[in-house]
N, C-alpha and C. Protein backbone atom coordinates (compact mmCIF):
# COMPACT_ATOMS: atom_id res chain seq x y z
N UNK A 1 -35.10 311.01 126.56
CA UNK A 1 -34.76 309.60 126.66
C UNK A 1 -35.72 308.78 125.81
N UNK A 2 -35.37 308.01 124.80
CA UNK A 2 -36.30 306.96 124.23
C UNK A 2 -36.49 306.03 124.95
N UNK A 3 -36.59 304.68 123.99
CA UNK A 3 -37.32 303.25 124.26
C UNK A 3 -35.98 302.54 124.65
N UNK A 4 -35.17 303.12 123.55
CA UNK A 4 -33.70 302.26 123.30
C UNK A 4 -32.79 302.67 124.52
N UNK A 5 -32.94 303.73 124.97
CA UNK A 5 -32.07 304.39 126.12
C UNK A 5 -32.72 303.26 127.44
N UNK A 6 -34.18 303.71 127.66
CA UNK A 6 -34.46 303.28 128.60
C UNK A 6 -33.76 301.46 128.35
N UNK A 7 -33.88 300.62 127.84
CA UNK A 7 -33.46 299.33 127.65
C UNK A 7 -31.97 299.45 128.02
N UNK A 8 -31.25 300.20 127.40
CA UNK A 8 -29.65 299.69 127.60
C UNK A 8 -29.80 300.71 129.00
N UNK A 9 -30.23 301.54 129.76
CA UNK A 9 -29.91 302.08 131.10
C UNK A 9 -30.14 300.69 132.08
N UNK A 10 -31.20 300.13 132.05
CA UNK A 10 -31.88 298.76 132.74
C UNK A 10 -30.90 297.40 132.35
N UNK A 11 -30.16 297.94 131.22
CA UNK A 11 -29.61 296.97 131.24
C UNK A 11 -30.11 294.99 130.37
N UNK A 12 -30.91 295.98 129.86
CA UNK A 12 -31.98 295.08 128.93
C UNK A 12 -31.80 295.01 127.28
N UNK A 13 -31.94 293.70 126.85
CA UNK A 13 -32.45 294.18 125.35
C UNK A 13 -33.83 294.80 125.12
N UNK A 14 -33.45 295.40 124.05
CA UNK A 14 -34.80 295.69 123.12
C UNK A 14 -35.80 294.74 123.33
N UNK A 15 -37.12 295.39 123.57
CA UNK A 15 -38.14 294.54 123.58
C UNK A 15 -38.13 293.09 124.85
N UNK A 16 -37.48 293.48 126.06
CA UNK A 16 -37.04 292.80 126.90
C UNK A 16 -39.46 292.62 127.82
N UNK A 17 -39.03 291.74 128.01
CA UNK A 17 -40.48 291.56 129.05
C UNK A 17 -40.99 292.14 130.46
N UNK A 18 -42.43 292.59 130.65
CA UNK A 18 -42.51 293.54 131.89
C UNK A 18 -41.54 292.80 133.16
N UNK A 19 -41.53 291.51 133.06
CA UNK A 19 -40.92 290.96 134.02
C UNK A 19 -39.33 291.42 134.08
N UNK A 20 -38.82 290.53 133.33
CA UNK A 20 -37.31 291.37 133.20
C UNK A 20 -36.90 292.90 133.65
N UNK A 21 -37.99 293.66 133.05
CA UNK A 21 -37.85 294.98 133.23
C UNK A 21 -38.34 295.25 134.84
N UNK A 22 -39.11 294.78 135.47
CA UNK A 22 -39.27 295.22 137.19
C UNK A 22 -38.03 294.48 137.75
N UNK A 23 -37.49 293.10 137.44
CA UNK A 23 -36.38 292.10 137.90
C UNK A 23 -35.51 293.31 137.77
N UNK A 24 -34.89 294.00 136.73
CA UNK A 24 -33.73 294.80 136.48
C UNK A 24 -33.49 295.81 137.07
N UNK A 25 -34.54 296.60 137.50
CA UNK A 25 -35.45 298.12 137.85
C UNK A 25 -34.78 297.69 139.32
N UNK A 26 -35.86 296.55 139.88
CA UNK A 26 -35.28 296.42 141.53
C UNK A 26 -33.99 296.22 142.36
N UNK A 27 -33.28 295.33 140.93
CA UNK A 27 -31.99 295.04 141.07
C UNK A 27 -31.04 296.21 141.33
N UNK A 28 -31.08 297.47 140.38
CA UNK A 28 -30.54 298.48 140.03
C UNK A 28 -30.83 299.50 141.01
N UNK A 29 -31.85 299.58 141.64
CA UNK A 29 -32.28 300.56 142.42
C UNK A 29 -31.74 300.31 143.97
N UNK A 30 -31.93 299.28 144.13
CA UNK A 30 -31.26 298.62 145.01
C UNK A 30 -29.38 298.81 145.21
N UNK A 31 -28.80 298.92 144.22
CA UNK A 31 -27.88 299.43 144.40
C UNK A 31 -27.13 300.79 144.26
N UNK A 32 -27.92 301.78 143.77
CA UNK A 32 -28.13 302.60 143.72
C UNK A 32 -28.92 303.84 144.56
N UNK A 33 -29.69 303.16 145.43
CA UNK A 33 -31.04 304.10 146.07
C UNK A 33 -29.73 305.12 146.80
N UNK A 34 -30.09 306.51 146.86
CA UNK A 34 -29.56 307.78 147.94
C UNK A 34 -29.65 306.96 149.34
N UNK A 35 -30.33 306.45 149.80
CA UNK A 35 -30.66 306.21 150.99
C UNK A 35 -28.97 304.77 151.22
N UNK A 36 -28.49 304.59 150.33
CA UNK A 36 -27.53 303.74 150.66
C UNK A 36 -26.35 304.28 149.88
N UNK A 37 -26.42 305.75 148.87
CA UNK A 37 -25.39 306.27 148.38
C UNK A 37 -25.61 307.08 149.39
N UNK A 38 -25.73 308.03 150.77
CA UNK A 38 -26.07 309.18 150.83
C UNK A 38 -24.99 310.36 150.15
N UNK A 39 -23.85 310.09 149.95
CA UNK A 39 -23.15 311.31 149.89
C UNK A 39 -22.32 310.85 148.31
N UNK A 40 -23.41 310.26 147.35
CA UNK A 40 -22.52 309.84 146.34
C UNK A 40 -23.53 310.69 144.75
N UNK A 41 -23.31 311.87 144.55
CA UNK A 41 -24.06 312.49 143.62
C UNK A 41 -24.28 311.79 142.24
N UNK A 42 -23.05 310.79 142.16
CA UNK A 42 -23.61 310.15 140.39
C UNK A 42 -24.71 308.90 141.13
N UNK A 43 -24.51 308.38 142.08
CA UNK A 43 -24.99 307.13 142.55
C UNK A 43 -26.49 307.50 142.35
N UNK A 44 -27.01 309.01 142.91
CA UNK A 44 -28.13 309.96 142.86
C UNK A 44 -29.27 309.75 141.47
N UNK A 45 -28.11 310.21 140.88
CA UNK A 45 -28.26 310.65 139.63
C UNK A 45 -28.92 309.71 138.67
N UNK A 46 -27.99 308.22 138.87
CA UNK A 46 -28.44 307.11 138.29
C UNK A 46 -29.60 306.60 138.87
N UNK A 47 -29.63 306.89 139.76
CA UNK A 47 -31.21 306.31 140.56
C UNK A 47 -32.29 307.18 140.04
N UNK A 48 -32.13 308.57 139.63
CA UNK A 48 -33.47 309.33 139.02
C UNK A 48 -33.53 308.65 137.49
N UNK A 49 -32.30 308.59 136.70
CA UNK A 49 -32.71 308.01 135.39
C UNK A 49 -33.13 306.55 135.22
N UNK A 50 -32.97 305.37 136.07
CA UNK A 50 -33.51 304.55 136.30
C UNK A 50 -34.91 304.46 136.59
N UNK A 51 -35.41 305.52 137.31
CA UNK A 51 -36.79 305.33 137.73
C UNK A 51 -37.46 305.92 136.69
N UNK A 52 -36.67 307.00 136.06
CA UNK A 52 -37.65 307.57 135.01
C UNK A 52 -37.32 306.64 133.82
N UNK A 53 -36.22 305.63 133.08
CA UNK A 53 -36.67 304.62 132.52
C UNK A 53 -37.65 303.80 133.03
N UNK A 54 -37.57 303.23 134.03
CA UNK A 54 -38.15 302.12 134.85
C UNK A 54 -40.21 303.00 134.18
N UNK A 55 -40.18 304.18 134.66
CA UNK A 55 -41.82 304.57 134.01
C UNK A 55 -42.13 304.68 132.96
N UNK A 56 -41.28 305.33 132.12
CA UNK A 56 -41.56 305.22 130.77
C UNK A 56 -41.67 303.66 130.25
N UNK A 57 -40.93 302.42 130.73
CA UNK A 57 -41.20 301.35 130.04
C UNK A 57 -42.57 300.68 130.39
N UNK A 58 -42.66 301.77 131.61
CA UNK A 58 -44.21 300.44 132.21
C UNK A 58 -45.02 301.18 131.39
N UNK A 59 -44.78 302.56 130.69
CA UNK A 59 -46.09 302.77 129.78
C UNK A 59 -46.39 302.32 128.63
N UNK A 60 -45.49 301.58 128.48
CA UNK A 60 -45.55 301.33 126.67
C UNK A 60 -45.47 299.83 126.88
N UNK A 61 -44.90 299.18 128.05
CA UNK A 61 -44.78 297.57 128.05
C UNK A 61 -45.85 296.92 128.72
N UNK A 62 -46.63 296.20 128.02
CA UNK A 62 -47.59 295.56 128.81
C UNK A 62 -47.23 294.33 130.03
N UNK A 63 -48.12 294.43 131.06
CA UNK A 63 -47.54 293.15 131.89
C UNK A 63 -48.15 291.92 131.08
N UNK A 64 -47.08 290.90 130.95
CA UNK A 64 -47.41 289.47 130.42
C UNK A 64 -48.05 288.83 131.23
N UNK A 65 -48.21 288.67 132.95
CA UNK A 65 -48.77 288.30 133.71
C UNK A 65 -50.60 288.78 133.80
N UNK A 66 -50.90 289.20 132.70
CA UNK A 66 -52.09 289.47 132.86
C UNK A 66 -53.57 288.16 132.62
N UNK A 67 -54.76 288.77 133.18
CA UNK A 67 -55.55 287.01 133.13
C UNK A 67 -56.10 286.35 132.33
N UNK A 68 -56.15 285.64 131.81
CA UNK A 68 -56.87 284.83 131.08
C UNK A 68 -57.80 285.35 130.26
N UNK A 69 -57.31 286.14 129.30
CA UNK A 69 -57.83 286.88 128.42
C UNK A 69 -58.30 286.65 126.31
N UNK A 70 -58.72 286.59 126.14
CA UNK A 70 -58.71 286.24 124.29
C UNK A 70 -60.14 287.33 124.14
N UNK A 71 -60.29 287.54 122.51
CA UNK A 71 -60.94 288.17 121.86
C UNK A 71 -62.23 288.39 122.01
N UNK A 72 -62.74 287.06 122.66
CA UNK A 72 -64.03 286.67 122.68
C UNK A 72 -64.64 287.33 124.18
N UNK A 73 -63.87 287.52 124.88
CA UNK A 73 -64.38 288.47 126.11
C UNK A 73 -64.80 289.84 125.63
N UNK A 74 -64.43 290.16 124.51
CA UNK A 74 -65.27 291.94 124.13
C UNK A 74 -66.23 291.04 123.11
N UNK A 75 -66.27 289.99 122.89
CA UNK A 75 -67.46 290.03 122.01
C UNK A 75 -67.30 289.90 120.61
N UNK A 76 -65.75 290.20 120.28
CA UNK A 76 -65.53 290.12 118.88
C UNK A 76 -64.08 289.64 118.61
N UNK A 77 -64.27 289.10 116.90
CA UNK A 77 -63.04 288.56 116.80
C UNK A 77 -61.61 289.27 116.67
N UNK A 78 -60.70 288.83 116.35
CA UNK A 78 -59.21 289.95 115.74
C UNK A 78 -59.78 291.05 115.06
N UNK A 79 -60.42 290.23 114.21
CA UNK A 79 -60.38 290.39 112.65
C UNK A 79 -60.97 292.22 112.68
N UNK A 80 -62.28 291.60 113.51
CA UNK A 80 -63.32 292.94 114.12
C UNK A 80 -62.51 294.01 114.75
N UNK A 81 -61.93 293.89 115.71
CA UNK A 81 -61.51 294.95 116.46
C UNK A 81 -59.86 295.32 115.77
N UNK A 82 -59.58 295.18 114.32
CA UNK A 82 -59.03 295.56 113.30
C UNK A 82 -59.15 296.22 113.07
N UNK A 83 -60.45 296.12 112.46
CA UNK A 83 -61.29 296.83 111.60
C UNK A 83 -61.60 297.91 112.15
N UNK A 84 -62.37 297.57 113.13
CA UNK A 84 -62.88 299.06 114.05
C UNK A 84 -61.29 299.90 114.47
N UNK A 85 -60.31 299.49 115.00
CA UNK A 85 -59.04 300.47 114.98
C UNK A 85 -58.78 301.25 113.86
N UNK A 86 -59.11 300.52 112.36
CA UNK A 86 -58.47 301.14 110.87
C UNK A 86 -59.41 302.62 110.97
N UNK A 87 -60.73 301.91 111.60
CA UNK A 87 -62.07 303.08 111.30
C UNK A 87 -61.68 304.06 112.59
N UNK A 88 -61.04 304.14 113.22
CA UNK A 88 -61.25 304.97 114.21
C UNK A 88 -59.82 305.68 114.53
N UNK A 89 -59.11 305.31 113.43
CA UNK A 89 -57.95 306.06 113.11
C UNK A 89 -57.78 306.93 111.79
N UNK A 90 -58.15 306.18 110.75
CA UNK A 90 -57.78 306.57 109.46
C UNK A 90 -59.50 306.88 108.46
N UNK A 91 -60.74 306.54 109.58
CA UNK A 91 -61.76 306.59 109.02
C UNK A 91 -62.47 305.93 107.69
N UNK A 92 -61.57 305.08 107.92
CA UNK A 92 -61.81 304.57 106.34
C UNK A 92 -61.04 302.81 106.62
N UNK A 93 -62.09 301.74 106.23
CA UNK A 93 -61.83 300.53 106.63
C UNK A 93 -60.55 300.23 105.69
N UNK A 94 -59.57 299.88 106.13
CA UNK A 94 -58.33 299.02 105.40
C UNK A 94 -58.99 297.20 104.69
N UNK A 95 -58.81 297.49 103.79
CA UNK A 95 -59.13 296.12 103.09
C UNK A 95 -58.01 295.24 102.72
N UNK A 96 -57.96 294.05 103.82
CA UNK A 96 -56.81 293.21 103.80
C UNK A 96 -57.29 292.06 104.28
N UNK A 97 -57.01 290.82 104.01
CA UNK A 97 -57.20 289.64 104.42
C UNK A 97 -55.79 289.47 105.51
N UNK A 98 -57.10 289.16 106.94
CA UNK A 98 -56.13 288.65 107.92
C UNK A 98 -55.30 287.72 107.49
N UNK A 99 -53.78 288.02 108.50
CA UNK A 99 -52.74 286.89 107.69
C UNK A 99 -53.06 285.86 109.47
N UNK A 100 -52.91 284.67 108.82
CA UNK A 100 -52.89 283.80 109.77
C UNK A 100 -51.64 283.49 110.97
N UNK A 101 -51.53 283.88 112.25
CA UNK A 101 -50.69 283.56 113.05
C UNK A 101 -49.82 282.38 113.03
N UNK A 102 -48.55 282.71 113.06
CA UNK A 102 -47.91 281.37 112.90
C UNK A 102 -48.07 280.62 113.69
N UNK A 103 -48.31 278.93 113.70
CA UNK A 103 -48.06 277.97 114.77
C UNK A 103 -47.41 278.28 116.05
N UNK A 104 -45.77 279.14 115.86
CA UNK A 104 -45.26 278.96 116.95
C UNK A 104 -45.61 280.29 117.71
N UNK A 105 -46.58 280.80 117.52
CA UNK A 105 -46.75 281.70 118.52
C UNK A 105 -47.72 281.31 119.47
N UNK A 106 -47.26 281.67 120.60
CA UNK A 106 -47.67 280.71 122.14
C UNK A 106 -49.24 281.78 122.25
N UNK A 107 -49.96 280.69 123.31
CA UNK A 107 -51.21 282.08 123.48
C UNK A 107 -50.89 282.84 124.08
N UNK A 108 -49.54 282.97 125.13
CA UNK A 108 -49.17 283.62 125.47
C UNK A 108 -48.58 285.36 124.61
N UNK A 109 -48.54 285.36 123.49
CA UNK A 109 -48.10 286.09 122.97
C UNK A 109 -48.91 286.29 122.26
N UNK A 110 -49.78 286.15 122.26
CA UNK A 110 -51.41 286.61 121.42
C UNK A 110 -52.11 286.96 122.27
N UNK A 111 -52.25 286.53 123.78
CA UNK A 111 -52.83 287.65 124.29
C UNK A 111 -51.82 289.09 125.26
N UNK A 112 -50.26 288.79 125.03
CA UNK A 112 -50.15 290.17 124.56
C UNK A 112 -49.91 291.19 123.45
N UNK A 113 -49.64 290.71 122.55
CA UNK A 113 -50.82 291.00 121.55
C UNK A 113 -52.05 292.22 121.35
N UNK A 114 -52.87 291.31 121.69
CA UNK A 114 -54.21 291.68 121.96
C UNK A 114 -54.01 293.11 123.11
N UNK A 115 -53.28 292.76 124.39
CA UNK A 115 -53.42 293.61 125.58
C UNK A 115 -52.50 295.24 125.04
N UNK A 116 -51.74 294.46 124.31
CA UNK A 116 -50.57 295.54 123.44
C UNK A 116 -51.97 296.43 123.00
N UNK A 117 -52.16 295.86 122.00
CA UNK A 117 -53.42 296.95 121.21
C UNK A 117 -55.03 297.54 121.82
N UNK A 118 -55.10 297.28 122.82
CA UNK A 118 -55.91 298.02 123.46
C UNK A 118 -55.25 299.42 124.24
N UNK A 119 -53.91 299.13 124.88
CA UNK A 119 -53.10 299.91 125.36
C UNK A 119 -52.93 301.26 124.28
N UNK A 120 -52.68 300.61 123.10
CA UNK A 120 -52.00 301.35 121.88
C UNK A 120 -53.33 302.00 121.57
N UNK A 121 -54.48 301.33 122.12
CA UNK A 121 -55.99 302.70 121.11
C UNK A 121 -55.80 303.47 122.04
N UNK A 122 -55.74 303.33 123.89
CA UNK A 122 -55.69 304.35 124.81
C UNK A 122 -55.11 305.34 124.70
N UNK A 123 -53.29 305.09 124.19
CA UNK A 123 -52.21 306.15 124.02
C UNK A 123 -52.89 307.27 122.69
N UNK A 124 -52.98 306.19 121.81
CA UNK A 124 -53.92 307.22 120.59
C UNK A 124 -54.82 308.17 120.88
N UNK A 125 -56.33 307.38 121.32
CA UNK A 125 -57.52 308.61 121.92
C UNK A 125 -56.88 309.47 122.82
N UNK A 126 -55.82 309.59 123.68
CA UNK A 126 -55.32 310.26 124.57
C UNK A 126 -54.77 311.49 124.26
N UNK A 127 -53.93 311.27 122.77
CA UNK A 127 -53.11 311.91 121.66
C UNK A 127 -51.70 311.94 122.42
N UNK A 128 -51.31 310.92 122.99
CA UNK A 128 -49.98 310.43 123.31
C UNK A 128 -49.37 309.64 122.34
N UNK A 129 -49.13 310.89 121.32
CA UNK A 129 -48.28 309.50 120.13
C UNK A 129 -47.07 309.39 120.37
N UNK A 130 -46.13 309.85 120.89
CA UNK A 130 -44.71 309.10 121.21
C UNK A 130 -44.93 307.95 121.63
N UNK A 131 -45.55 307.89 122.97
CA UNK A 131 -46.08 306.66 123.71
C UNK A 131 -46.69 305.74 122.58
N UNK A 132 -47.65 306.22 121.72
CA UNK A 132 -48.14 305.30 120.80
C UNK A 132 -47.42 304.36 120.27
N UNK A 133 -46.30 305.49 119.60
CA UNK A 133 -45.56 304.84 118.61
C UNK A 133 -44.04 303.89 118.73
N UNK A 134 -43.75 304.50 120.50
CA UNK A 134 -42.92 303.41 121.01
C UNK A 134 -43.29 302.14 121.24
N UNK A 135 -44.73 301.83 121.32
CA UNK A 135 -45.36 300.85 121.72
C UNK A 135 -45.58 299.95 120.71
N UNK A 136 -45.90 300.49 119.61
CA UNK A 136 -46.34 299.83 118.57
C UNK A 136 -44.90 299.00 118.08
N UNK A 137 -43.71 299.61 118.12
CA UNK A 137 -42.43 300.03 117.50
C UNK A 137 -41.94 298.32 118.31
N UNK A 138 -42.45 298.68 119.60
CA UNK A 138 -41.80 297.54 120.26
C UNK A 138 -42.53 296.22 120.09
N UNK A 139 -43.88 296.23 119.94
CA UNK A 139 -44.67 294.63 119.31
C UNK A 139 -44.21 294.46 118.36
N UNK A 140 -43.90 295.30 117.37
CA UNK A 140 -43.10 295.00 115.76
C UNK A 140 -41.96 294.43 116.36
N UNK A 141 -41.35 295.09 116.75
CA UNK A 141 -40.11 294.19 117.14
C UNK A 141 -40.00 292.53 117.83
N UNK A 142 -41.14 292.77 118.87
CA UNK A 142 -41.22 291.42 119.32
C UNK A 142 -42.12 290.06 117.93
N UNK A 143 -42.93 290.70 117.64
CA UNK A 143 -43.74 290.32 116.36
C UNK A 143 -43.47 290.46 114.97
N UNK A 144 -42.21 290.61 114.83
CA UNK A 144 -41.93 291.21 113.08
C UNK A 144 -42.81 290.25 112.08
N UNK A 145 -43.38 289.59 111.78
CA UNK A 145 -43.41 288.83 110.73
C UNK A 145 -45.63 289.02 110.79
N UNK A 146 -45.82 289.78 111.71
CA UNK A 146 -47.47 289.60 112.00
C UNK A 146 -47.56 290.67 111.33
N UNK A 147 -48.74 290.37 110.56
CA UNK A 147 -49.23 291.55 109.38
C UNK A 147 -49.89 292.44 110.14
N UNK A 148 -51.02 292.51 111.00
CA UNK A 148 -51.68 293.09 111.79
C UNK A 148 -50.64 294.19 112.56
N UNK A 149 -49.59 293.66 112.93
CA UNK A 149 -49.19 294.17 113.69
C UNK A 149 -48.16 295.34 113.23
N UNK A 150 -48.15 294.95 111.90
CA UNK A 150 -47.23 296.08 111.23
C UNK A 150 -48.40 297.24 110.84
N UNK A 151 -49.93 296.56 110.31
CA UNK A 151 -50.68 297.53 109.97
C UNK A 151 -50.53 298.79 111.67
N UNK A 152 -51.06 297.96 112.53
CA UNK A 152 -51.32 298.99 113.62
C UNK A 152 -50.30 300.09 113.96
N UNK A 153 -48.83 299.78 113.45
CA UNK A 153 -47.48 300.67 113.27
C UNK A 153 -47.70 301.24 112.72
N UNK A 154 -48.49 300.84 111.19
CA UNK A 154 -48.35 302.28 110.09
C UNK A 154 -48.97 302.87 110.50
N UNK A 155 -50.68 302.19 110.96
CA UNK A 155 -51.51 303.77 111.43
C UNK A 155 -51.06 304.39 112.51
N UNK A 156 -50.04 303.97 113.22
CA UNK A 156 -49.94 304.93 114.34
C UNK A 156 -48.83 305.88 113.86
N UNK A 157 -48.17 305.55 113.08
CA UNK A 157 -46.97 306.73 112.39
C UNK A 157 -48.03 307.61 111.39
N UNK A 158 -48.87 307.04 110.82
CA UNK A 158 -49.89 307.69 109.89
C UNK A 158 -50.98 308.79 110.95
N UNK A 159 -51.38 308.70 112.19
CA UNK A 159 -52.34 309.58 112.94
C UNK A 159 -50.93 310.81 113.58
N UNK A 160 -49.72 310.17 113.61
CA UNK A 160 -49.18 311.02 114.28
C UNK A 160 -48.46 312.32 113.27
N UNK A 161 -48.39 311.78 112.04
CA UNK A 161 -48.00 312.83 110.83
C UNK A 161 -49.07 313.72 110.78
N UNK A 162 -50.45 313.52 111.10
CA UNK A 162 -51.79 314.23 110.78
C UNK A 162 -51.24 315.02 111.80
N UNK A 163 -51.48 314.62 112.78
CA UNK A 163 -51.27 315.72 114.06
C UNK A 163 -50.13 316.81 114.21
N UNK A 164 -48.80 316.38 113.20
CA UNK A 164 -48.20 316.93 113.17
C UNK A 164 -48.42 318.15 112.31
N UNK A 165 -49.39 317.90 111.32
CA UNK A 165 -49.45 318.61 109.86
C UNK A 165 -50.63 319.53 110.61
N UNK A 166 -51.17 319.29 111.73
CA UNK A 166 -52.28 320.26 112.48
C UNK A 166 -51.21 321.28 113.16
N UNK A 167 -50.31 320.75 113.66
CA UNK A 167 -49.02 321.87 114.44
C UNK A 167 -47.94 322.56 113.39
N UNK A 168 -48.52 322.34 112.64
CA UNK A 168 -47.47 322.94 111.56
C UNK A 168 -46.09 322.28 111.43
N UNK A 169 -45.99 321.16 111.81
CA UNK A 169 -44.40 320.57 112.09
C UNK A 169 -44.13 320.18 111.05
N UNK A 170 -44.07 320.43 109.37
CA UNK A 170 -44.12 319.96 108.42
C UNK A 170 -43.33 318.50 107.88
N UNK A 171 -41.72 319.12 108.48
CA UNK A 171 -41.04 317.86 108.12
C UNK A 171 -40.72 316.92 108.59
N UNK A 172 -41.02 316.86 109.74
CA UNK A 172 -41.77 315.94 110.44
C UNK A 172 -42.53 315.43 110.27
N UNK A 173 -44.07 315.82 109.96
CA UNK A 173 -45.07 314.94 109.63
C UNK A 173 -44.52 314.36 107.89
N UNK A 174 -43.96 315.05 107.26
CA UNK A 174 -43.43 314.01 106.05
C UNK A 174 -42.77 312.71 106.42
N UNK A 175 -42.31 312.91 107.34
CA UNK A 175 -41.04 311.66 108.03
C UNK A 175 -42.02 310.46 107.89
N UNK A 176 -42.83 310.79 109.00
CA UNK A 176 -43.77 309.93 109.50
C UNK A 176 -44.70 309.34 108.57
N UNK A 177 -45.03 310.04 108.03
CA UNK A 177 -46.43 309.74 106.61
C UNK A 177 -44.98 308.67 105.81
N UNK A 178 -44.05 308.70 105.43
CA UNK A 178 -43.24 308.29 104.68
C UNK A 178 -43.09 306.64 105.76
N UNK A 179 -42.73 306.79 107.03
CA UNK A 179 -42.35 305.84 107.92
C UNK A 179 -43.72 304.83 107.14
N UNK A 180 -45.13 305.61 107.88
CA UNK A 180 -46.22 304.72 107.75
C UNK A 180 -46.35 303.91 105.88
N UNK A 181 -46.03 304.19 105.30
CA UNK A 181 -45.90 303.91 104.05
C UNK A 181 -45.12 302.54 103.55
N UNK A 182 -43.80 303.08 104.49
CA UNK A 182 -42.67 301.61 103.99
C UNK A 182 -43.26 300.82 105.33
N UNK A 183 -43.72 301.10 105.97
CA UNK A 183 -44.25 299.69 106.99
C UNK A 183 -45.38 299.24 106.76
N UNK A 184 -46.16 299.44 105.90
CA UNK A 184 -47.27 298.95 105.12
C UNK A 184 -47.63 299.39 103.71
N UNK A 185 -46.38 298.72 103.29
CA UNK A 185 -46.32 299.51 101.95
C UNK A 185 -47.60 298.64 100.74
N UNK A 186 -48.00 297.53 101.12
CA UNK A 186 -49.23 296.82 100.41
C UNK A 186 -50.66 296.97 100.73
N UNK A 187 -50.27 298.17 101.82
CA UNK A 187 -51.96 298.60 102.05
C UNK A 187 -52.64 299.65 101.15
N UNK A 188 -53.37 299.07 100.20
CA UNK A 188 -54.08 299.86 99.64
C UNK A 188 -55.00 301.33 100.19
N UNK A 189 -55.86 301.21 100.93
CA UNK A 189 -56.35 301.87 101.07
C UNK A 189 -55.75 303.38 102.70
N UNK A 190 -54.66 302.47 103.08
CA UNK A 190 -54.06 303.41 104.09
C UNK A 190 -53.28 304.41 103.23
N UNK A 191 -52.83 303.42 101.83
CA UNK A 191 -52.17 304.19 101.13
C UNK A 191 -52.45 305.12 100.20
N UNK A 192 -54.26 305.51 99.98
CA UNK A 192 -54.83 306.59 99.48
C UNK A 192 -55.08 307.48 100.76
N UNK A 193 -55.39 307.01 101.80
CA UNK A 193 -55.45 308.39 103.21
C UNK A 193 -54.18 308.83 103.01
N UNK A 194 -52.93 308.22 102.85
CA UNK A 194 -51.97 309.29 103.04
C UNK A 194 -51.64 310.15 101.93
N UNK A 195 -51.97 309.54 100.95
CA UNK A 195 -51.71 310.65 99.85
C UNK A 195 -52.54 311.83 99.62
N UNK A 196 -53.91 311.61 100.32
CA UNK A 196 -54.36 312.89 101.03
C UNK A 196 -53.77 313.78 101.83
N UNK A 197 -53.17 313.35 102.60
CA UNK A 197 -52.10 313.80 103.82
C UNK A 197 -50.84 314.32 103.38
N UNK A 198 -50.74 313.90 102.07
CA UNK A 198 -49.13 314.28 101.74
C UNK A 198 -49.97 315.53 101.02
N UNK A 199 -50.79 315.68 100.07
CA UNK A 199 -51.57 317.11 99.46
C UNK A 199 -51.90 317.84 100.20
N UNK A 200 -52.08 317.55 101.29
CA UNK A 200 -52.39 318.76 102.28
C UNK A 200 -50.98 319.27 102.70
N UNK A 201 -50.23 318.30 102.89
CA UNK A 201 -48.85 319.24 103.61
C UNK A 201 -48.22 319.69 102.03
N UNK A 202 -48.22 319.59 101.22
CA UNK A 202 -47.81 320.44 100.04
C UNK A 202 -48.49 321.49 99.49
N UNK A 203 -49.52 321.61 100.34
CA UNK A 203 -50.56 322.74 100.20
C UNK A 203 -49.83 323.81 101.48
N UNK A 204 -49.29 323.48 102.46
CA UNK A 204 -48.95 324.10 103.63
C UNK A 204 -47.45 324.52 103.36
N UNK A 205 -46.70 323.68 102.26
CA UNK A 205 -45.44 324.52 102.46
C UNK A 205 -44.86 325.63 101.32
């Protein structure tokens, strides 16, 4: 089951909010639970794939209800804890001038945002890149036009091709190294790590 399954099972769009998504979850379960189908096997059925959408979205969707949060509580700016993600993914600082947030984005959506990409280093150090990369997949979506936010997509399609090229999954990790590429296709320097990455898997096949 993906990102997209779980959304249209709930009954949601794409990139729908943690709220929506527990509102939908309770709604659905509720009509559905065994305990009020007892003798109805699809009624069953739909209640296990609901709950197992309903978990998979709480891993990748941050709650918006979270507190009063901005940059300056770790001590550092965007810009910084950028930087330190580029270095602690791709080892090597990405050289880009932050693009400036548009006006109409509420603080509300900058500090999820922010809560998005702390989530997204956890799934990474963890080496949960599906999770990574649904996550990332879905701030792009809610965020298309934020530069940052497309960088943090490429590197996460870019760490998960490495990992792949460690499992031998070859064409696969081409996919991905290729994904990370057209979603930051003006990054200079992400775009010499991968062409490392692409010589190594042409060394492997």
């Amino acid at each position: 089951m993906d990102l997209g399954d779980c959304y249209r099972l709930l009954g949601l769009r794409s990139g729908a909010s943690f709220a929506e998504i527990k509102a939908s979850y309770r709604r659905l379960v509720q009509q559905y639970h065994p305990d009020i189908n007892p003798d109805d096997k699809k009624a069953k059925e739909k209640f296990i794939a609901l709950t197992e959408a309903y978990k998979l979205l709480l891993e990748v969707v941050p709650p918006i209800s979270i507190p009063q949060q901005s940059t300056q509580s770790t001590g550092a700016t965007p810009q910084e804890i950028t930087k330190t993600y580029s270095e602690q993914i791709s080892h090597q600082t990405p050289q880009h001038k932050p693009t400036p947030q548009p006006p109409q984005a509420s603080e509300i959506e900058q500090r999820l945002k922010w809560k998005t990409y702390e989530q997204l280093q956890q799934f990474l150090k963890a080496r949960r890149f599906p999770q990574a990369i649904a996550l990332a997949e879905a701030l792009a979506e809610r965020m298309p036009e934020d530069a940052e936010v497309r960088q943090w997509q490429a590197i996460a399609y870019q760490i998960w091709g490495r990992a792949l090229i460690a499992q031998k999954q070859l064409p696969k990790a081409k996919i991905y190294l290729q994904k990370a590429l057209k979603t930051d296709p003006h990054n200079k320097a992400l775009w010499d790590e991968i062409q490392l990455d692409f010589q190594k898997l042409e060394q492997l096949l």
